[in-house]
C-alpha atoms as a PDB file:
ATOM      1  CA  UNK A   1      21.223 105.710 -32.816  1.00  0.00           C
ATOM      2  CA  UNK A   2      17.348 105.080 -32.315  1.00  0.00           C
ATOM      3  CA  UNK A   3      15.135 107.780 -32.927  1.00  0.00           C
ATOM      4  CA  UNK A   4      11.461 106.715 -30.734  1.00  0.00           C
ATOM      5  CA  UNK A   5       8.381 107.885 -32.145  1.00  0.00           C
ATOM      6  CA  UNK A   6       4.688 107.263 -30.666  1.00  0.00           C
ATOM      7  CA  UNK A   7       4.665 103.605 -31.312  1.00  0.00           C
ATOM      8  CA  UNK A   8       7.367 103.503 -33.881  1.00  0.00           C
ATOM      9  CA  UNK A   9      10.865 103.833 -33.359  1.00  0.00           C
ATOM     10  CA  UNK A  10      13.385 104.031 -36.125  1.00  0.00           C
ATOM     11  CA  UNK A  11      17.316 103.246 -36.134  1.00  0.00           C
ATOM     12  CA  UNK A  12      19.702 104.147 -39.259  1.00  0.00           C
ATOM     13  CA  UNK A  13      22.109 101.220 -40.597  1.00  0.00           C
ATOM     14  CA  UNK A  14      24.548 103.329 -43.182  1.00  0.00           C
ATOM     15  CA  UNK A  15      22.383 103.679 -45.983  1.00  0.00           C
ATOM     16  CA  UNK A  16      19.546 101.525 -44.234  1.00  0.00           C
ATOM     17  CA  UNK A  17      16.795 103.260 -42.259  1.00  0.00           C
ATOM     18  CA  UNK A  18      15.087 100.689 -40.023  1.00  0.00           C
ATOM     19  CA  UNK A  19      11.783 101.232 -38.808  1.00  0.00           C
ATOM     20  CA  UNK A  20      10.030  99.237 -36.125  1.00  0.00           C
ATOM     21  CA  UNK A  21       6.385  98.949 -34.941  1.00  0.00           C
ATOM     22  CA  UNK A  22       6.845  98.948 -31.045  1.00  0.00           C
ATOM     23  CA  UNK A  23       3.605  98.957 -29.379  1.00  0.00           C
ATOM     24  CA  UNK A  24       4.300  95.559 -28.144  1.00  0.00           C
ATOM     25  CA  UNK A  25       1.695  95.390 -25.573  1.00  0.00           C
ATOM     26  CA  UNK A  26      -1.415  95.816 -28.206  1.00  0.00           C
ATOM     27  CA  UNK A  27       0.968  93.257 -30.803  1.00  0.00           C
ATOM     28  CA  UNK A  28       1.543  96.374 -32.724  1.00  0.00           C
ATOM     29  CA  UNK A  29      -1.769  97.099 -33.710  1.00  0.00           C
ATOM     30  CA  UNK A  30      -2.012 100.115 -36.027  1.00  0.00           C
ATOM     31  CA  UNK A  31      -2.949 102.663 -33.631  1.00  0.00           C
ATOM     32  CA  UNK A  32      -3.415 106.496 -34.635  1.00  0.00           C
ATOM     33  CA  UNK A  33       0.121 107.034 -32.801  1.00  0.00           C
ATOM     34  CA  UNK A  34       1.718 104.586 -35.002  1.00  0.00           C
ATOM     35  CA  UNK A  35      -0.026 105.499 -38.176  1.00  0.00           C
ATOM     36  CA  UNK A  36       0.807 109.428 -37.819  1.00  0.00           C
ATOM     37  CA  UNK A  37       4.109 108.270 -37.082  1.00  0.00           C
ATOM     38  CA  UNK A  38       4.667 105.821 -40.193  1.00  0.00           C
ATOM     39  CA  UNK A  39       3.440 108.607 -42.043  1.00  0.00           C
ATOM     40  CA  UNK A  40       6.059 111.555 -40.561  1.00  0.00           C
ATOM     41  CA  UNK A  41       8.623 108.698 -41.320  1.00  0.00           C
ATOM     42  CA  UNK A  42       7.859 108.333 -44.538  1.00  0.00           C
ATOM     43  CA  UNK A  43       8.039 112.169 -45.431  1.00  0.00           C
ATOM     44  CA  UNK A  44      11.144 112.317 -43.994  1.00  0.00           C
ATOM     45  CA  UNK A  45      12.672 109.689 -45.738  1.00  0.00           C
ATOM     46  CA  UNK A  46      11.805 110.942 -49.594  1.00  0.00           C
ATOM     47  CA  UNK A  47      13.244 113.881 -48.300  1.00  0.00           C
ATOM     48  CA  UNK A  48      16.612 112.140 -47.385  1.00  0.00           C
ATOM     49  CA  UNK A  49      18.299 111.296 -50.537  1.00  0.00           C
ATOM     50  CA  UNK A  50      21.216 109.095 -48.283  1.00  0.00           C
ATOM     51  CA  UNK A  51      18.286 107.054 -47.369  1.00  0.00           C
ATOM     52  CA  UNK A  52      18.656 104.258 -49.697  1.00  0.00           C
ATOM     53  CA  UNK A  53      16.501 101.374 -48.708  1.00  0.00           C
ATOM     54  CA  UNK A  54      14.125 100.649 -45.750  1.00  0.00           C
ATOM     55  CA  UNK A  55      13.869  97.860 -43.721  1.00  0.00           C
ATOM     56  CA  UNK A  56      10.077  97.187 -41.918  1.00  0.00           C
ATOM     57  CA  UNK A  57       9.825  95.133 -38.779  1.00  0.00           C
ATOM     58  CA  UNK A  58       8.474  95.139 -35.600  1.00  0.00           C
ATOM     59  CA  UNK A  59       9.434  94.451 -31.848  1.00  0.00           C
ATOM     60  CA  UNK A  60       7.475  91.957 -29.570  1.00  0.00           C
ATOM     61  CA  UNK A  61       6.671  88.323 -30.955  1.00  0.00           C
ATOM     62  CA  UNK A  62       4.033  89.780 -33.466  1.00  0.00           C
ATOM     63  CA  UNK A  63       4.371  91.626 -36.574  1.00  0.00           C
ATOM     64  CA  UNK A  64       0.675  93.472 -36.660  1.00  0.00           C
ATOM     65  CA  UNK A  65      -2.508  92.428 -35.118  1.00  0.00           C
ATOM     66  CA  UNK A  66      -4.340  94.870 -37.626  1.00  0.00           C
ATOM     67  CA  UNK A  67      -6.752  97.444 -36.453  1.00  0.00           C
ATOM     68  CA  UNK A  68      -6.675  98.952 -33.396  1.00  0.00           C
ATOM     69  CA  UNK A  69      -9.309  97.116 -31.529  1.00  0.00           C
ATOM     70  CA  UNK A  70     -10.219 100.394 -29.023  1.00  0.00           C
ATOM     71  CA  UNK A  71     -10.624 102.757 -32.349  1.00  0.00           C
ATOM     72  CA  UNK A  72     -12.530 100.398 -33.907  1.00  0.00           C
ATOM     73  CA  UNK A  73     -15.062 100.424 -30.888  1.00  0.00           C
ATOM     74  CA  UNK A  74     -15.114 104.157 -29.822  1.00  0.00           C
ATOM     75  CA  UNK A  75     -14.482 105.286 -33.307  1.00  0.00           C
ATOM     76  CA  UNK A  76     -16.929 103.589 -36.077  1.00  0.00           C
ATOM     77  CA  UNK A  77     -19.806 106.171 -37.083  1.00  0.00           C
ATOM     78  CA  UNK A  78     -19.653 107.516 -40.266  1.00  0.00           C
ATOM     79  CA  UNK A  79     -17.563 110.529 -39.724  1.00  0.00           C
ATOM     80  CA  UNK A  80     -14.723 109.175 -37.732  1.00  0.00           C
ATOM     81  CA  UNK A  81     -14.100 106.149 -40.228  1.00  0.00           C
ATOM     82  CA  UNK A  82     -14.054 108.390 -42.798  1.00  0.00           C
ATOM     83  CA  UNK A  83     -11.607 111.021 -41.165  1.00  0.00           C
ATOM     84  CA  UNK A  84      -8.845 107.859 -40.563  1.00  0.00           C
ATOM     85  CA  UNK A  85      -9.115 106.978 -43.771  1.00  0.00           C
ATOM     86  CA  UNK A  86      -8.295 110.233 -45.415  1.00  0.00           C
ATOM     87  CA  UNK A  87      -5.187 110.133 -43.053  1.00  0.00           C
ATOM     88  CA  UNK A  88      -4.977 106.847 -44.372  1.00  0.00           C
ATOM     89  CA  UNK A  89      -4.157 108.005 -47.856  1.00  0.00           C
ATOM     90  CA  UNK A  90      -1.276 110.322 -46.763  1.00  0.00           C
ATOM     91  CA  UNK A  91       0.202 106.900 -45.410  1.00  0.00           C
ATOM     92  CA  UNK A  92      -0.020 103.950 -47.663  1.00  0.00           C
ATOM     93  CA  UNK A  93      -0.037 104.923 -50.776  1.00  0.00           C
ATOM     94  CA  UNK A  94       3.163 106.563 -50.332  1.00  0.00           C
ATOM     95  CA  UNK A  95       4.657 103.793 -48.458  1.00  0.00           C
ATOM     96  CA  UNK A  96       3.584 101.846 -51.268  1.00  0.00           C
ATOM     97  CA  UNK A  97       5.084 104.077 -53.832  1.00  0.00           C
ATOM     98  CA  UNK A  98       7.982 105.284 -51.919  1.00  0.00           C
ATOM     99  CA  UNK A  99      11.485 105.949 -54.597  1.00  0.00           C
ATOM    100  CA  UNK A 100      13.705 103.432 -52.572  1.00  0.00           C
ATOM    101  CA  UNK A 101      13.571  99.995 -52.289  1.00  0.00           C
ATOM    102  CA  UNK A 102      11.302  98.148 -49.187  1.00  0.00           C
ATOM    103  CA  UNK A 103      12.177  95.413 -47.443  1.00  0.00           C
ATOM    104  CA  UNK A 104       9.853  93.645 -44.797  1.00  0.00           C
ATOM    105  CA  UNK A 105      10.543  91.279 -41.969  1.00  0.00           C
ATOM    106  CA  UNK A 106       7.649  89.473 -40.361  1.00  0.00           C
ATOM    107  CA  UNK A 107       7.287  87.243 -37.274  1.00  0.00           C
ATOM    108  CA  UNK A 108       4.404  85.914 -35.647  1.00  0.00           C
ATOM    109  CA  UNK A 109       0.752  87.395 -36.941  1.00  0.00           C
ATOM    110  CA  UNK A 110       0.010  89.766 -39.253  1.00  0.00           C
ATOM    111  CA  UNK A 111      -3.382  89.979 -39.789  1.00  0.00           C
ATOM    112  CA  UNK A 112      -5.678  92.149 -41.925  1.00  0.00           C
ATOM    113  CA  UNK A 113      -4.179  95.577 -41.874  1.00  0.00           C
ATOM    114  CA  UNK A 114      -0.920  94.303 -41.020  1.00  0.00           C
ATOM    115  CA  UNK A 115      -0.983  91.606 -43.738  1.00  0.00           C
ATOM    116  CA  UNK A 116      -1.665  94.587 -45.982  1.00  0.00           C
ATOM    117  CA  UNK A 117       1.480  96.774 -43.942  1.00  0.00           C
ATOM    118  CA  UNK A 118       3.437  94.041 -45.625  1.00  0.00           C
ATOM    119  CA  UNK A 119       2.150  93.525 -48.585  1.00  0.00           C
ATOM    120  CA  UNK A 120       3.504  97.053 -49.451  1.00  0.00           C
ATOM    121  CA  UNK A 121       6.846  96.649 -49.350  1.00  0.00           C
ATOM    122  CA  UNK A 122       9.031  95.138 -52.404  1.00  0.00           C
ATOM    123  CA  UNK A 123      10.266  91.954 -50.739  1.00  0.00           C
ATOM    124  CA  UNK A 124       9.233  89.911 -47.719  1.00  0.00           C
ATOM    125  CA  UNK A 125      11.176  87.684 -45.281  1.00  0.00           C
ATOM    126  CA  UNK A 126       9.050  85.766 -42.605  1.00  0.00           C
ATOM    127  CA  UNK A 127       9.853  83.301 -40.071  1.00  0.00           C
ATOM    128  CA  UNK A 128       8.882  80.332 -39.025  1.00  0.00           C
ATOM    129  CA  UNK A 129       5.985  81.672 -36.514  1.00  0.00           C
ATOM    130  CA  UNK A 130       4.459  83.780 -39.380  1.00  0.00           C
ATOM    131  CA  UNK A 131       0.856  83.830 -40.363  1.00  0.00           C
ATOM    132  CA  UNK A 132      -1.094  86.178 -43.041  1.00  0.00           C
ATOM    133  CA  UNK A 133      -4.645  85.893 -41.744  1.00  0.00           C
ATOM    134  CA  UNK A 134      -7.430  87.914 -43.783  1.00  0.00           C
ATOM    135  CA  UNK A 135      -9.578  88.262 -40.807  1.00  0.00           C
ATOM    136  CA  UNK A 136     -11.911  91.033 -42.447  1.00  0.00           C
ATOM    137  CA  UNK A 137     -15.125  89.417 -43.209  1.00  0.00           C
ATOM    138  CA  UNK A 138     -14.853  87.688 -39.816  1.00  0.00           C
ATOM    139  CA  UNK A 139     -15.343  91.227 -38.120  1.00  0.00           C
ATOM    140  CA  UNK A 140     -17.460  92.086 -40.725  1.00  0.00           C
ATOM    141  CA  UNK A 141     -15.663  94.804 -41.965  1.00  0.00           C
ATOM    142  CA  UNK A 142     -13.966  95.343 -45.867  1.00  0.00           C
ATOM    143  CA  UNK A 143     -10.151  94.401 -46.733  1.00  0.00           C
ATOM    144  CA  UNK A 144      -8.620  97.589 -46.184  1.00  0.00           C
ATOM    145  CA  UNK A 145      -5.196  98.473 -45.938  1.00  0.00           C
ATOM    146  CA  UNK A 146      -4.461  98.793 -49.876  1.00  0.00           C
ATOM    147  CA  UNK A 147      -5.306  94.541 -49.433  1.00  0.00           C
ATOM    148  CA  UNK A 148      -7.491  94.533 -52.027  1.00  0.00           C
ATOM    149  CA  UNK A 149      -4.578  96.450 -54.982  1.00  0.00           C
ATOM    150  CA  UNK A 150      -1.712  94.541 -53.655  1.00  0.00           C
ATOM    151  CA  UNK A 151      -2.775  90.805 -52.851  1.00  0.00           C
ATOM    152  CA  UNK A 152      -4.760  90.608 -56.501  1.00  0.00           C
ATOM    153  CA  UNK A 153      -1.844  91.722 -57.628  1.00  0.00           C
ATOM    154  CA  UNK A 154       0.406  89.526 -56.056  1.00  0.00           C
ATOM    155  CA  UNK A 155      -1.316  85.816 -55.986  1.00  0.00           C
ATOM    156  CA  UNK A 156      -4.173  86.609 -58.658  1.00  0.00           C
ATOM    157  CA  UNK A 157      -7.641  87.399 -58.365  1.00  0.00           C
ATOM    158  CA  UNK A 158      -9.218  83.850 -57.731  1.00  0.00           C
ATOM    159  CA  UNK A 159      -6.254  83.002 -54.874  1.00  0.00           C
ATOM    160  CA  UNK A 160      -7.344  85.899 -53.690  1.00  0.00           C
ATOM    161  CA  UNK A 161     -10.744  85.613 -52.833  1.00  0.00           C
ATOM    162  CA  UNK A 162      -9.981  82.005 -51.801  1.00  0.00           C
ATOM    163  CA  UNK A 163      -8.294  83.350 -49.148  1.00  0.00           C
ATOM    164  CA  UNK A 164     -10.177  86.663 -48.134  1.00  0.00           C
ATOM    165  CA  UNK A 165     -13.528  85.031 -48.556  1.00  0.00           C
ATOM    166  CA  UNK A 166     -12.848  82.218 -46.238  1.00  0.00           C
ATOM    167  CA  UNK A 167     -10.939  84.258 -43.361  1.00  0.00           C
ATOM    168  CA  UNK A 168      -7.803  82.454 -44.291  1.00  0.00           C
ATOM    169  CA  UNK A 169      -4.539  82.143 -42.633  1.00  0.00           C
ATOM    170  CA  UNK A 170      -1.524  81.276 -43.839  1.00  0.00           C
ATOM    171  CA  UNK A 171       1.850  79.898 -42.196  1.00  0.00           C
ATOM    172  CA  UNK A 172       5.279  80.558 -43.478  1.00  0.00           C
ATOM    173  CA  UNK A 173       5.486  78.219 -45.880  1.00  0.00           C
ATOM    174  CA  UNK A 174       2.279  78.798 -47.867  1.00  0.00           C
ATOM    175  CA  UNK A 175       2.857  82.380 -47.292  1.00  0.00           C
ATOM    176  CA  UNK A 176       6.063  81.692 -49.352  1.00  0.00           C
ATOM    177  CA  UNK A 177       4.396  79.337 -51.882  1.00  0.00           C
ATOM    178  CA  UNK A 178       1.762  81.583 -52.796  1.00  0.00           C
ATOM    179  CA  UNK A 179       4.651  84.285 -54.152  1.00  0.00           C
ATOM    180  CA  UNK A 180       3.754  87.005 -50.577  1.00  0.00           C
ATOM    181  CA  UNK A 181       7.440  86.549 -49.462  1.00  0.00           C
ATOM    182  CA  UNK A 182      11.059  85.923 -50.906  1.00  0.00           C
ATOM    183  CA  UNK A 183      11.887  83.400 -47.766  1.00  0.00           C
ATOM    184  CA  UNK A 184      11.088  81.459 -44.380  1.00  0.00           C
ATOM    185  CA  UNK A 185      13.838  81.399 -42.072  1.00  0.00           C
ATOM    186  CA  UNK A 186      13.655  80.705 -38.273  1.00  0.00           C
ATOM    187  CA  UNK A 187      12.569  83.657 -36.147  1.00  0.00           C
ATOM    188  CA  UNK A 188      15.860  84.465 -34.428  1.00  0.00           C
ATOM    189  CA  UNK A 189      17.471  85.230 -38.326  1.00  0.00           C
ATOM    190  CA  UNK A 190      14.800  87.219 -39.855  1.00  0.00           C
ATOM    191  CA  UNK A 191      16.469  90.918 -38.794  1.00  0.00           C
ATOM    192  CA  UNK A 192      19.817  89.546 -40.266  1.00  0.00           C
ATOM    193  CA  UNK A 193      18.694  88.392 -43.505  1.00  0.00           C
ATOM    194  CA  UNK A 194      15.995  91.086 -43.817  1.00  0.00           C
ATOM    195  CA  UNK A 195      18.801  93.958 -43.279  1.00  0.00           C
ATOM    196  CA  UNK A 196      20.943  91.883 -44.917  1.00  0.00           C
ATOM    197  CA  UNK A 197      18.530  92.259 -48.397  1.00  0.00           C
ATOM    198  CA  UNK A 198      17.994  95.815 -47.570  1.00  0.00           C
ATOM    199  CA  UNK A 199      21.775  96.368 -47.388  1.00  0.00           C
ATOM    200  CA  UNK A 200      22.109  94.930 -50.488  1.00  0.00           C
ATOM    201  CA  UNK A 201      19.407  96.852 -52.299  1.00  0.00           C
ATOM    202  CA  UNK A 202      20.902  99.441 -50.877  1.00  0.00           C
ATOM    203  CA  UNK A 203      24.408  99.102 -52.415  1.00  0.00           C
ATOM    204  CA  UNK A 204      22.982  98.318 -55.861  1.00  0.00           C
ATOM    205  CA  UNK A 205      21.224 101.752 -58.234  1.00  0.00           C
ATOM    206  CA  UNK A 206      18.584 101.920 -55.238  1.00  0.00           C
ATOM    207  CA  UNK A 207      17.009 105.428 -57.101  1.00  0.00           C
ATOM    208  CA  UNK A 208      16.169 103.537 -60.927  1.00  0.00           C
ATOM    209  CA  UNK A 209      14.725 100.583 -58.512  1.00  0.00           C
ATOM    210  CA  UNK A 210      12.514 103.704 -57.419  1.00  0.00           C
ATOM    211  CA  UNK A 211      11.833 104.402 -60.913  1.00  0.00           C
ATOM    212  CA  UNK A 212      10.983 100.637 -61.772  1.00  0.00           C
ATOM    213  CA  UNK A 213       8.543 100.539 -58.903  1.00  0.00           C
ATOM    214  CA  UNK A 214       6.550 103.189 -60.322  1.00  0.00           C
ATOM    215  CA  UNK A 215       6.197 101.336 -63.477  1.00  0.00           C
ATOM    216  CA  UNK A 216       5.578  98.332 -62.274  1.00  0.00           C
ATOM    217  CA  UNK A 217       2.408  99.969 -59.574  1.00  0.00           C
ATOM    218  CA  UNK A 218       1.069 100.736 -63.235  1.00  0.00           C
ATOM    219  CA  UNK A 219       1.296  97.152 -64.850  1.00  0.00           C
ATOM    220  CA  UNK A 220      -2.080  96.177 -64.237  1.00  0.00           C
ATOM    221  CA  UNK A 221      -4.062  99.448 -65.181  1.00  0.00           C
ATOM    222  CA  UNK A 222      -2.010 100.504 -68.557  1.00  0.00           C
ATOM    223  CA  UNK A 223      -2.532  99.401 -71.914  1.00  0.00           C
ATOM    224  CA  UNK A 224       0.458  97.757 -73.868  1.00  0.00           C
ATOM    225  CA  UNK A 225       0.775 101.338 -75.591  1.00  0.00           C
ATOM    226  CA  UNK A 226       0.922 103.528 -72.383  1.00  0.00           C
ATOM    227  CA  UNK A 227       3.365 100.984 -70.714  1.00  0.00           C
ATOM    228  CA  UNK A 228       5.312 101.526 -73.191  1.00  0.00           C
ATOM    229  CA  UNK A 229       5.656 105.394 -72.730  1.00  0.00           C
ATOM    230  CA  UNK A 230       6.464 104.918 -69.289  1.00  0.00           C
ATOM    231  CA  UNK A 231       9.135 102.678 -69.697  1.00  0.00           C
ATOM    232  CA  UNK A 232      10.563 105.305 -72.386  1.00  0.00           C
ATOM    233  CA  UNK A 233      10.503 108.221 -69.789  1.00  0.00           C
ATOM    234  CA  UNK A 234      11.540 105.210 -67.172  1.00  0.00           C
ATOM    235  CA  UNK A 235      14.630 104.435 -68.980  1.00  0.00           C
ATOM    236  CA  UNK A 236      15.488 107.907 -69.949  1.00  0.00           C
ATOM    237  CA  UNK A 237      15.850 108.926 -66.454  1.00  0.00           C
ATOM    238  CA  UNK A 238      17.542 106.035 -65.684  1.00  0.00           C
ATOM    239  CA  UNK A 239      20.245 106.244 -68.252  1.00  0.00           C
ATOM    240  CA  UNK A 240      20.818 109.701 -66.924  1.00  0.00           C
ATOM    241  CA  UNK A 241      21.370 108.677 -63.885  1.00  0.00           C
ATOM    242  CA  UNK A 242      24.997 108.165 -61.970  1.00  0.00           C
ATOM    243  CA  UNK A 243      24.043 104.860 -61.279  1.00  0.00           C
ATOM    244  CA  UNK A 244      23.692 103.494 -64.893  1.00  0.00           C
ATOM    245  CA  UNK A 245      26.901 105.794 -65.777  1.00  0.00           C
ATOM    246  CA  UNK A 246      28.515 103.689 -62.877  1.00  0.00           C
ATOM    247  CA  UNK A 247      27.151 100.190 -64.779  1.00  0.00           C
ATOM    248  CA  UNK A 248      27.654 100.764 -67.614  1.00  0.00           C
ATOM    249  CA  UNK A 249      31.450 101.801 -66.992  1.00  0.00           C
ATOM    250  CA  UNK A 250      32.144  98.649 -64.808  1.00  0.00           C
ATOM    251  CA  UNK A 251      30.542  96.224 -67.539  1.00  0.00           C
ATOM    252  CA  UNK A 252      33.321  97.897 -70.058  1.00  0.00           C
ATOM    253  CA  UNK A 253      36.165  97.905 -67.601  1.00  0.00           C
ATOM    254  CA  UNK A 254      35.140  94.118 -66.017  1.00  0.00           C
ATOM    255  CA  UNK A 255      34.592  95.225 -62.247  1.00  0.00           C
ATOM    256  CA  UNK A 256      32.118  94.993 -59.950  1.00  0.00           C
ATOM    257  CA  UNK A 257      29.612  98.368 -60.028  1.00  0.00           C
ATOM    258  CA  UNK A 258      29.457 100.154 -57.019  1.00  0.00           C
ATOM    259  CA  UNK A 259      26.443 102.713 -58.011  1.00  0.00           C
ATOM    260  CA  UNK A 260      25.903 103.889 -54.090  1.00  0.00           C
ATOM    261  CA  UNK A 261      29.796 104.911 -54.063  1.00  0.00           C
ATOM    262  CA  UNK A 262      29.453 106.679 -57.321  1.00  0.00           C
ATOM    263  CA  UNK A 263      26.217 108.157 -56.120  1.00  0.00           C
ATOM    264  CA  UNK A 264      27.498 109.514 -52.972  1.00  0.00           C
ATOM    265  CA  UNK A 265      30.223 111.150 -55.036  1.00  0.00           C
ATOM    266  CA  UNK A 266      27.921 113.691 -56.677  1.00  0.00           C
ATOM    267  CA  UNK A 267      26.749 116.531 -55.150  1.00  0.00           C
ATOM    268  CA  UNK A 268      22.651 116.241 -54.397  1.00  0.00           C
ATOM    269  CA  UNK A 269      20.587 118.650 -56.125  1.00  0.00           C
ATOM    270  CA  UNK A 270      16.956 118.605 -55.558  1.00  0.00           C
ATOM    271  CA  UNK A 271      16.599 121.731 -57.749  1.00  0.00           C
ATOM    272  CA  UNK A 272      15.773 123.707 -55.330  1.00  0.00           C
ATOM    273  CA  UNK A 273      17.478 127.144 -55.162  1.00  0.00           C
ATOM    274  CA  UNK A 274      19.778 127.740 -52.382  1.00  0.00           C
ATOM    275  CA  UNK A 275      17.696 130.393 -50.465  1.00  0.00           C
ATOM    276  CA  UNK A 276      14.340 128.222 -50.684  1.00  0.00           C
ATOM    277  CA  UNK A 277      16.428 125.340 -48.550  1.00  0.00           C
ATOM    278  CA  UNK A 278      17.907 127.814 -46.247  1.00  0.00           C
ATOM    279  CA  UNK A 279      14.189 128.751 -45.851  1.00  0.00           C
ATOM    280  CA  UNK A 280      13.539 125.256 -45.190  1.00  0.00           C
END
């Protein structure tokens, strides 16, 4: 079933939730419509538990063409700029930290914002038409996006402004080379294998991935010492967890581990009392 929402429309694979720009007509630029709606979807999934991995894609031939180019021309004074990006922080960094693993499929451009859309999920697959374009500096305006925490990150500091500094663009294969996606595959095959990964996350302990992605947002900011703590309270809730109970027990008996199974098995509790969900 496909749930629409202004500019977004979302479809649920078993333990997959798809999510698709669809504002095909303006290449899926990120329009207020899309970005309230990204952000509702997001919400929604960290409060469905069965919601096990995500898949991000996009209708039309393009990925995202960035910022809206009518906002950005009716809606640049001081004020207004700083109002979207307020809303913008109830939207990416979320998506960026969200408890379940992200997968992201890309064809044709994504430029600037968009490049940075994909940039914050866990593991890319593009095809053979994509291109990562920086495209900031050529309107004169500053990486945005969370660009400027994940692509540092991801390809290093002087790759980095190599590429922002120069208004680069990237096809597939250098977009694979420089570490921004697990694969290239044609165009027509990018859904299959991208659901295909997200399925697969999906079946494996999908909440201690959550748990591993917190730690690893921290890498860059944490001494040796504090790293260390979190990957004590990391592993402690991991080793509570059904998932590792489910591991562990297939290592001993010499079976393959079906974590989701054993997850589904247990009753959920948020620890919330009864009476505030039937509130709810």
């Amino acid at each position: 079933m496909i749930t629409q929402y202004p500019h977004v429309e979302t479809e649920r694979r078993g333990s997959v939730l798809i999510i698709r720009l669809a504002n095909e007509k303006a290449s899926n630029s990120l329009t207020r419509e899309m970005r309230f709606s990204l952000r509702d979807i997001v919400r929604e999934i960290e409060d469905d538990h069965t919601v096990r991995a995500v898949y991000l894609t996009s209708k039309g031939k393009n990925f995202c063409a960035g910022g809206d180019l009518r906002m950005l021309t009716e809606a640049n004074e001081p004020w207004p700029v700083h109002r979207r990006f307020r809303h913008a922080a109830t939207l990416f960094p979320p998506l960026l930290q969200l408890n379940r693993p992200v997968v992201c499929g890309v064809r044709g451009v994504a430029i600037g914002g968009g490049m940075g859309l994909a940039l914050m999920a866990d593991l890319v697959i593009v095809g053979e038409s994509a291109k990562f374009s920086a495209g900031f500096f050529r309107l004169g305006a500053v990486p945005d996006c969370m660009t400027l925490y994940t692509l540092p990150r991801t390809i290093g500091l002087a790759k980095t402004r190599n590429f922002i500094y120069t208004n680069g663009t990237w096809g597939a294969d250098e977009i694979v080379s420089n570490g921004l996606a697990l694969e290239a595959v044609p165009d027509d095959e990018v859904d299959a294998k991208g659901l295909a990964l997200a399925e697969k996350l999906a079946s494996g302990p999908a909440e201690v991935m959550g748990v591993a992605k917190q730690l690893l947002l921290k890498s860059f900011e944490s001494s040796a010492a504090e790293l260390m703590d979190y990957e004590d309270f990391g592993q402690v809730l991991a080793m509570s967890s059904v998932e590792f109970r489910e591991g562990l027990q297939a290592l001993i008996e010499k079976r393959p581990s079906d974590p989701q199974a054993a997850a589904a098995a247990i009753p959920y509790n948020d620890g919330l009392p009864s009476s505030v969900k039937a509130a709810e």
